[in-house]
PDB file of N, CA and C in Angstrom:
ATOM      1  N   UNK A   1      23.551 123.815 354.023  1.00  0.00           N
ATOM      2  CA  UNK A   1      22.826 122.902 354.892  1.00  0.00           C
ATOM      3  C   UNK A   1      21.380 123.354 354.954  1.00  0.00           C
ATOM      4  N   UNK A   2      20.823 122.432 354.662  1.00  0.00           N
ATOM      5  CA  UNK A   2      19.271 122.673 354.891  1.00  0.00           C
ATOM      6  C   UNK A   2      18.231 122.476 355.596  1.00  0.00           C
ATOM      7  N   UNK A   3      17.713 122.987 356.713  1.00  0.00           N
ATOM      8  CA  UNK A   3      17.566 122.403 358.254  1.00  0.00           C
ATOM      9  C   UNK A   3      15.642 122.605 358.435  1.00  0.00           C
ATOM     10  N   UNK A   4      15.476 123.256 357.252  1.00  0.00           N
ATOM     11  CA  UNK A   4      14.010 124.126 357.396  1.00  0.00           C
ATOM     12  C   UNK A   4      12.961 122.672 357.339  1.00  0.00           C
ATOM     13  N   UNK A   5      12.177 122.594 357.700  1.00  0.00           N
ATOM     14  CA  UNK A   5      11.120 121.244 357.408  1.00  0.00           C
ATOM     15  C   UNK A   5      11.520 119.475 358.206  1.00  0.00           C
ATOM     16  N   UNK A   6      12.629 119.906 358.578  1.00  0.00           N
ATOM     17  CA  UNK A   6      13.206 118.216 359.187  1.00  0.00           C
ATOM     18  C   UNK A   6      12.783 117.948 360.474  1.00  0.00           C
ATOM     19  N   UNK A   7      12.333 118.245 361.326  1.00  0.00           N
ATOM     20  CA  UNK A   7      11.732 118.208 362.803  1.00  0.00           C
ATOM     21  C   UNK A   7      13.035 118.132 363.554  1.00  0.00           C
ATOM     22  N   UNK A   8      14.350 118.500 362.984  1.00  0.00           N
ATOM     23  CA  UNK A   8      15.378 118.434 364.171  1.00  0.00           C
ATOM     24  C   UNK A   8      15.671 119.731 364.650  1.00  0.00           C
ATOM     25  N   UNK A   9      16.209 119.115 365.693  1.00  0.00           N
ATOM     26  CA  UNK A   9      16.648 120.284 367.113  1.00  0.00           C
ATOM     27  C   UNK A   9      18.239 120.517 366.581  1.00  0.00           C
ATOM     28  N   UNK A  10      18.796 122.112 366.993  1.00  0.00           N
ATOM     29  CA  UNK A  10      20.025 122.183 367.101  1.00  0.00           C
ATOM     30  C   UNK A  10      20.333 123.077 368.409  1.00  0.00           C
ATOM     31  N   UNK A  11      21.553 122.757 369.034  1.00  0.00           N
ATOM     32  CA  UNK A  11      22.103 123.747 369.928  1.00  0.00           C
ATOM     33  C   UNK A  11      23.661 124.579 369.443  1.00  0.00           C
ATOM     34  N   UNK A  12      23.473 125.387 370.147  1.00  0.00           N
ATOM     35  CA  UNK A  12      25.095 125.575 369.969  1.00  0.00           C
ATOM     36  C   UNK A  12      26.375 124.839 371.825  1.00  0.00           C
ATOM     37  N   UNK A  13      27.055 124.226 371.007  1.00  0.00           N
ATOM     38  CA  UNK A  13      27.243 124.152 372.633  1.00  0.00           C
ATOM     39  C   UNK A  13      28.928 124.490 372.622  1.00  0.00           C
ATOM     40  N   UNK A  14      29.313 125.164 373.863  1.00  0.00           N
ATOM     41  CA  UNK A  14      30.022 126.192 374.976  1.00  0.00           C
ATOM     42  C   UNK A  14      31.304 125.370 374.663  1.00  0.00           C
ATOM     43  N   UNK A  15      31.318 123.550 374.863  1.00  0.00           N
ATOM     44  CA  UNK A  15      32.723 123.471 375.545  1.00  0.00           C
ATOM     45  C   UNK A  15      33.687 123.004 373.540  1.00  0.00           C
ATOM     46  N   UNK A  16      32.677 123.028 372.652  1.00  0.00           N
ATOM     47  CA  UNK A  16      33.131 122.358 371.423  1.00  0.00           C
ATOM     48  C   UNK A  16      33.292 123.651 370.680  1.00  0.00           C
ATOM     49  N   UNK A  17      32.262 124.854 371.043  1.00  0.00           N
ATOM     50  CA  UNK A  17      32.035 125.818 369.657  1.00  0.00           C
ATOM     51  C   UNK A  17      31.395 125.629 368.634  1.00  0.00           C
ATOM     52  N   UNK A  18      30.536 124.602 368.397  1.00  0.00           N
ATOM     53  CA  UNK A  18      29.766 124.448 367.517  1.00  0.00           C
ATOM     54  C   UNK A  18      28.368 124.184 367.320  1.00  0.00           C
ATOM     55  N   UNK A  19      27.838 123.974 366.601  1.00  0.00           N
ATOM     56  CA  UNK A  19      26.099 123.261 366.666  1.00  0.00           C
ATOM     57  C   UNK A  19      26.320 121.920 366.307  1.00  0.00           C
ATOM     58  N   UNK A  20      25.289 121.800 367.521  1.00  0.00           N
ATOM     59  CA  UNK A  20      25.291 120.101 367.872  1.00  0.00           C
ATOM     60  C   UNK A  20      23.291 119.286 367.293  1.00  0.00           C
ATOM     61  N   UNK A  21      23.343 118.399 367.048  1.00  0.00           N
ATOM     62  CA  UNK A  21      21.825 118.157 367.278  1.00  0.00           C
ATOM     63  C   UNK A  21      21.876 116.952 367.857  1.00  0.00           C
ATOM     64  N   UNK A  22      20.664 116.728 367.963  1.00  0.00           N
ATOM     65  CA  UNK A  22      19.979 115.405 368.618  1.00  0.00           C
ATOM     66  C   UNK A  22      20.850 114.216 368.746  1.00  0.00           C
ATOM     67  N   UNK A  23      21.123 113.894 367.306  1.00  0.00           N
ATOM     68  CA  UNK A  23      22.286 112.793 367.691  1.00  0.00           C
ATOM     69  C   UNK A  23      23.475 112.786 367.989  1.00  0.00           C
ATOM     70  N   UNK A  24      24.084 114.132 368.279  1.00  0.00           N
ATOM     71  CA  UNK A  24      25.569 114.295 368.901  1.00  0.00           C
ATOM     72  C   UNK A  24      25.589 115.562 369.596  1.00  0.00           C
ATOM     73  N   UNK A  25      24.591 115.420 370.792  1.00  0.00           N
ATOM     74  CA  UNK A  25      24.571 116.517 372.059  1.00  0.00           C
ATOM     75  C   UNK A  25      25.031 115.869 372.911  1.00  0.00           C
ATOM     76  N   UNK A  26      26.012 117.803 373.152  1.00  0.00           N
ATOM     77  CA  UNK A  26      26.513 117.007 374.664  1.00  0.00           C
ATOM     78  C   UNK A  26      25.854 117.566 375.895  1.00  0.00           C
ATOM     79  N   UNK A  27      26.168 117.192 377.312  1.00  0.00           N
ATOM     80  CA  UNK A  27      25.198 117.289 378.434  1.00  0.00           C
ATOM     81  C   UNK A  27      24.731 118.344 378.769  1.00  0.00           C
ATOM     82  N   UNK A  28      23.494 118.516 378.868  1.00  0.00           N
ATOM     83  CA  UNK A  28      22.843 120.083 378.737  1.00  0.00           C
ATOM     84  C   UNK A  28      23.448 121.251 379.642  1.00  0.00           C
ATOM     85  N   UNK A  29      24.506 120.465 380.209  1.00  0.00           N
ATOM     86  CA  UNK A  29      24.923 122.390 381.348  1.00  0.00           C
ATOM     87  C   UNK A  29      26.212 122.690 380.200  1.00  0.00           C
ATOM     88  N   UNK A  30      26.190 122.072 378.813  1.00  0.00           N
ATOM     89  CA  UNK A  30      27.809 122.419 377.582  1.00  0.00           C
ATOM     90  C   UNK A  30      26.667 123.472 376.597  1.00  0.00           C
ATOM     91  N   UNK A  31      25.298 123.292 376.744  1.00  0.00           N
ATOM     92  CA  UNK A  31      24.705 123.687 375.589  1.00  0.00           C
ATOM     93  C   UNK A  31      23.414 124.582 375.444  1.00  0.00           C
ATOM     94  N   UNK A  32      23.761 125.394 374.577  1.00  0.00           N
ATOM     95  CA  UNK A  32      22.621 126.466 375.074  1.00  0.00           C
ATOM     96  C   UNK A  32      21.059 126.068 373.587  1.00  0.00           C
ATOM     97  N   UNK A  33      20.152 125.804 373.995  1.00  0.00           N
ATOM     98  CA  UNK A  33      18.956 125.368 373.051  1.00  0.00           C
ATOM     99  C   UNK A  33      18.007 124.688 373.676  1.00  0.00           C
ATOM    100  N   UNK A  34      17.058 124.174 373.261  1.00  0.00           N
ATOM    101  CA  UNK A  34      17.468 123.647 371.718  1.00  0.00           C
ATOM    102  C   UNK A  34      16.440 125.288 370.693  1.00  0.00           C
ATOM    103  N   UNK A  35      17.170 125.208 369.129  1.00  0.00           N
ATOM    104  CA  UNK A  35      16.683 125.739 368.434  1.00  0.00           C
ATOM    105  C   UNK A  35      16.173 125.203 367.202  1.00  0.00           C
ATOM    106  N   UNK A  36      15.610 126.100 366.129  1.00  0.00           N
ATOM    107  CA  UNK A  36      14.851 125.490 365.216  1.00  0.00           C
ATOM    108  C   UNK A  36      15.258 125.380 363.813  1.00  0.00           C
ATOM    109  N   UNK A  37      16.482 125.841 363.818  1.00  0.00           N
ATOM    110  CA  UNK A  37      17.694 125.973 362.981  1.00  0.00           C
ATOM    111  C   UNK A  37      18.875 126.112 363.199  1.00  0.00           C
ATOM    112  N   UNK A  38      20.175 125.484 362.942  1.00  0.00           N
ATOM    113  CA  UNK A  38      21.378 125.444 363.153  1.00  0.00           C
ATOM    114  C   UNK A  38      21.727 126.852 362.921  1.00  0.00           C
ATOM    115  N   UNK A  39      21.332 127.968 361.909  1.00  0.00           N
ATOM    116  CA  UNK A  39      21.277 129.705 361.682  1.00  0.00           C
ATOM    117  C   UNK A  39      21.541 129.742 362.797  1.00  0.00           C
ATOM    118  N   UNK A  40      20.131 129.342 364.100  1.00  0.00           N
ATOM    119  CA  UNK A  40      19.833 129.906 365.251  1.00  0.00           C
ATOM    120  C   UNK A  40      20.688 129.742 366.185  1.00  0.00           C
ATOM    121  N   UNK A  41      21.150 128.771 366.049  1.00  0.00           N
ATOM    122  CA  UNK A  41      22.057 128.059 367.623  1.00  0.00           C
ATOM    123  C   UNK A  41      23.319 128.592 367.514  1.00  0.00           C
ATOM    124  N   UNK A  42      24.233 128.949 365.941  1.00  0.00           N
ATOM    125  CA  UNK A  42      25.163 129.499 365.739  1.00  0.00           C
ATOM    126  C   UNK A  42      24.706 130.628 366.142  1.00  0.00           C
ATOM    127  N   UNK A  43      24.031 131.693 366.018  1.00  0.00           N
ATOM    128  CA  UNK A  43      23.971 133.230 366.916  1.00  0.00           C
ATOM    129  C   UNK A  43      23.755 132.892 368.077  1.00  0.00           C
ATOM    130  N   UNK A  44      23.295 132.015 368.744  1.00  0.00           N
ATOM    131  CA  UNK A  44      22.923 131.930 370.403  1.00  0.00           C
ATOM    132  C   UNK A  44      23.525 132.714 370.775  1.00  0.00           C
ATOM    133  N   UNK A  45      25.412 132.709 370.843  1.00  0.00           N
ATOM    134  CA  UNK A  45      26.187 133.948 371.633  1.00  0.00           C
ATOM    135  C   UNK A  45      25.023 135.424 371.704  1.00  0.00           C
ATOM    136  N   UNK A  46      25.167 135.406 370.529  1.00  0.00           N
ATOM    137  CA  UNK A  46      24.662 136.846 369.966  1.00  0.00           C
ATOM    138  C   UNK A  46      23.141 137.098 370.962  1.00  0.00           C
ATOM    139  N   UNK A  47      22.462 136.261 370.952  1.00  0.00           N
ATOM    140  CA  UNK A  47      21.252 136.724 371.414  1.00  0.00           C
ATOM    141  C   UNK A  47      21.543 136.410 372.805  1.00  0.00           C
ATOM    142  N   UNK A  48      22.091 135.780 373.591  1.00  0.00           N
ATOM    143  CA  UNK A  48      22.279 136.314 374.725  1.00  0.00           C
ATOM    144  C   UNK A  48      23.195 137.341 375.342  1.00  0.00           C
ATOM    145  N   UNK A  49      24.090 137.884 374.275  1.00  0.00           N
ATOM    146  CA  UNK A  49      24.775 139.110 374.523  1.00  0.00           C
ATOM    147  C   UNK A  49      23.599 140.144 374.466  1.00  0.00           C
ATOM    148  N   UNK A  50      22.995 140.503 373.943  1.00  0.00           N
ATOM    149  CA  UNK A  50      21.400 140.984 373.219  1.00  0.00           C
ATOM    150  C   UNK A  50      20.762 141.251 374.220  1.00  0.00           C
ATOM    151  N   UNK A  51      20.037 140.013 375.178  1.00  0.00           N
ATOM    152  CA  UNK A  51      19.300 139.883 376.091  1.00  0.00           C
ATOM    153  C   UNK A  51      19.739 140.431 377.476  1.00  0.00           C
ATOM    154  N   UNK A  52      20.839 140.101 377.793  1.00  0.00           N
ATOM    155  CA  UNK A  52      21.767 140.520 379.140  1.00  0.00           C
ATOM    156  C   UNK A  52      21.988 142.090 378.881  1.00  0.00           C
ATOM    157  N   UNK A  53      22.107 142.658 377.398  1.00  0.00           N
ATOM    158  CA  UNK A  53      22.312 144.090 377.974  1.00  0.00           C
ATOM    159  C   UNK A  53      20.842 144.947 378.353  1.00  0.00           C
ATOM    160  N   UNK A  54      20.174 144.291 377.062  1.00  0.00           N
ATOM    161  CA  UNK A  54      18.630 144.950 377.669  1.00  0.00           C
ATOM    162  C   UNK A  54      18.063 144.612 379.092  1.00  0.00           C
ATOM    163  N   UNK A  55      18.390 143.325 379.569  1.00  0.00           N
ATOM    164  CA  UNK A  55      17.949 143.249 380.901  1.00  0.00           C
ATOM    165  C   UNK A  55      19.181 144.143 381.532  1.00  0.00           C
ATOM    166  N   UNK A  56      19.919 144.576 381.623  1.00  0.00           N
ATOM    167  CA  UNK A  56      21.049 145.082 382.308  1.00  0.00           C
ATOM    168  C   UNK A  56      20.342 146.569 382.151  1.00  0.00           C
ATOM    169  N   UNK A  57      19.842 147.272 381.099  1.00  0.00           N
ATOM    170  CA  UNK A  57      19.411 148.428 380.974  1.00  0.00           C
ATOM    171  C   UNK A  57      17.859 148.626 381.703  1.00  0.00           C
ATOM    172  N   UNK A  58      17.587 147.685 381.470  1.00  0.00           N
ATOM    173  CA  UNK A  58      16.130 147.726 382.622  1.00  0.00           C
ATOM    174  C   UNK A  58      15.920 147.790 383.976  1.00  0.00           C
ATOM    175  N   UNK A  59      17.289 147.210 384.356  1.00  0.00           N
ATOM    176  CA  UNK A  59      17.116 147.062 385.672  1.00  0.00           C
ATOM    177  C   UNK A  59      17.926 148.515 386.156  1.00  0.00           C
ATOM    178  N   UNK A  60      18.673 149.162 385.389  1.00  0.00           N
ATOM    179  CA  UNK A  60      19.185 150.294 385.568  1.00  0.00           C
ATOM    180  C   UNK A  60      17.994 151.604 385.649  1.00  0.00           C
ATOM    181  N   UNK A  61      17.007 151.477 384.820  1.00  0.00           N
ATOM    182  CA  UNK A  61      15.675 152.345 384.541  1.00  0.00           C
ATOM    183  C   UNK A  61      14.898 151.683 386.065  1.00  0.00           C
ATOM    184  N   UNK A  62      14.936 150.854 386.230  1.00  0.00           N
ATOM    185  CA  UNK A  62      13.801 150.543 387.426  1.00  0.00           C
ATOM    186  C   UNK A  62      14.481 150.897 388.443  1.00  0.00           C
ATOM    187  N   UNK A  63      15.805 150.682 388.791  1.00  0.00           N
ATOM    188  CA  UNK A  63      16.688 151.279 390.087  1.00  0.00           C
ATOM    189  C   UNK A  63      16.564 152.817 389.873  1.00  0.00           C
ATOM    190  N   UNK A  64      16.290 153.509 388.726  1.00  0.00           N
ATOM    191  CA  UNK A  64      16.453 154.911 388.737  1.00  0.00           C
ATOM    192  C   UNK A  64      17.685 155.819 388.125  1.00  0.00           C
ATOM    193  N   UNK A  65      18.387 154.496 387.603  1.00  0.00           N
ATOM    194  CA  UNK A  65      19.809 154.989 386.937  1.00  0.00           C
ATOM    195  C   UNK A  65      19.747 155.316 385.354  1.00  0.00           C
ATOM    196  N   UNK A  66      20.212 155.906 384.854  1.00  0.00           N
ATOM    197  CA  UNK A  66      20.232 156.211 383.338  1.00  0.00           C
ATOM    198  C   UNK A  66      21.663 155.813 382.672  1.00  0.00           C
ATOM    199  N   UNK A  67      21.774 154.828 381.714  1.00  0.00           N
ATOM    200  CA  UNK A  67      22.548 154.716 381.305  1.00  0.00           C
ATOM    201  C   UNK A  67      22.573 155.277 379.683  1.00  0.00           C
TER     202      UNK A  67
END
C-alpha cells in the first residue's frame, strides 16, 4: 500500500483493530489520529505505550522517586 504523497489521513481505531481513513472512520472517541501514514496509525498502540511510560518516569523524577 502506498500512502506517501495522497493528502489522506489514517487512524488506527480501538473498537475494529485496524486503520481506518477518511472515508470509513469511525466516531472519534473509537480512534486514535489522525496520521500521515497508515505505517503510523498501525503503531499508534506502540507510541502511546512509549509516551505513558516516559511520562510515568518523569513524573516519578519530579516527585523525587527513582525508578
Amino acid at each position: 500500500m502506498s500512502d506517501s504523497g495522497s493528502g489522506a489521513r489514517y487512524f488506527w481505531c480501538l473498537r475494529h483493530h485496524q486503520v481506518e481513513t477518511d472515508a470509513n472512520v469511525c466516531p472519534a472517541k473509537y480512534v486514535f489520529g489522525p496520521y500521515a501514514s497508515a505505517t503510523d496509525a498501525e503503531n499508534a498502540l506502540q507510541l502511546v505505550q512509549e509516551r505513558n511510560e516516559a511520562w510515568e518516569a518523569e513524573d516519578s523524577r519530579w516527585a523525587g522517586e527513582e525508578r
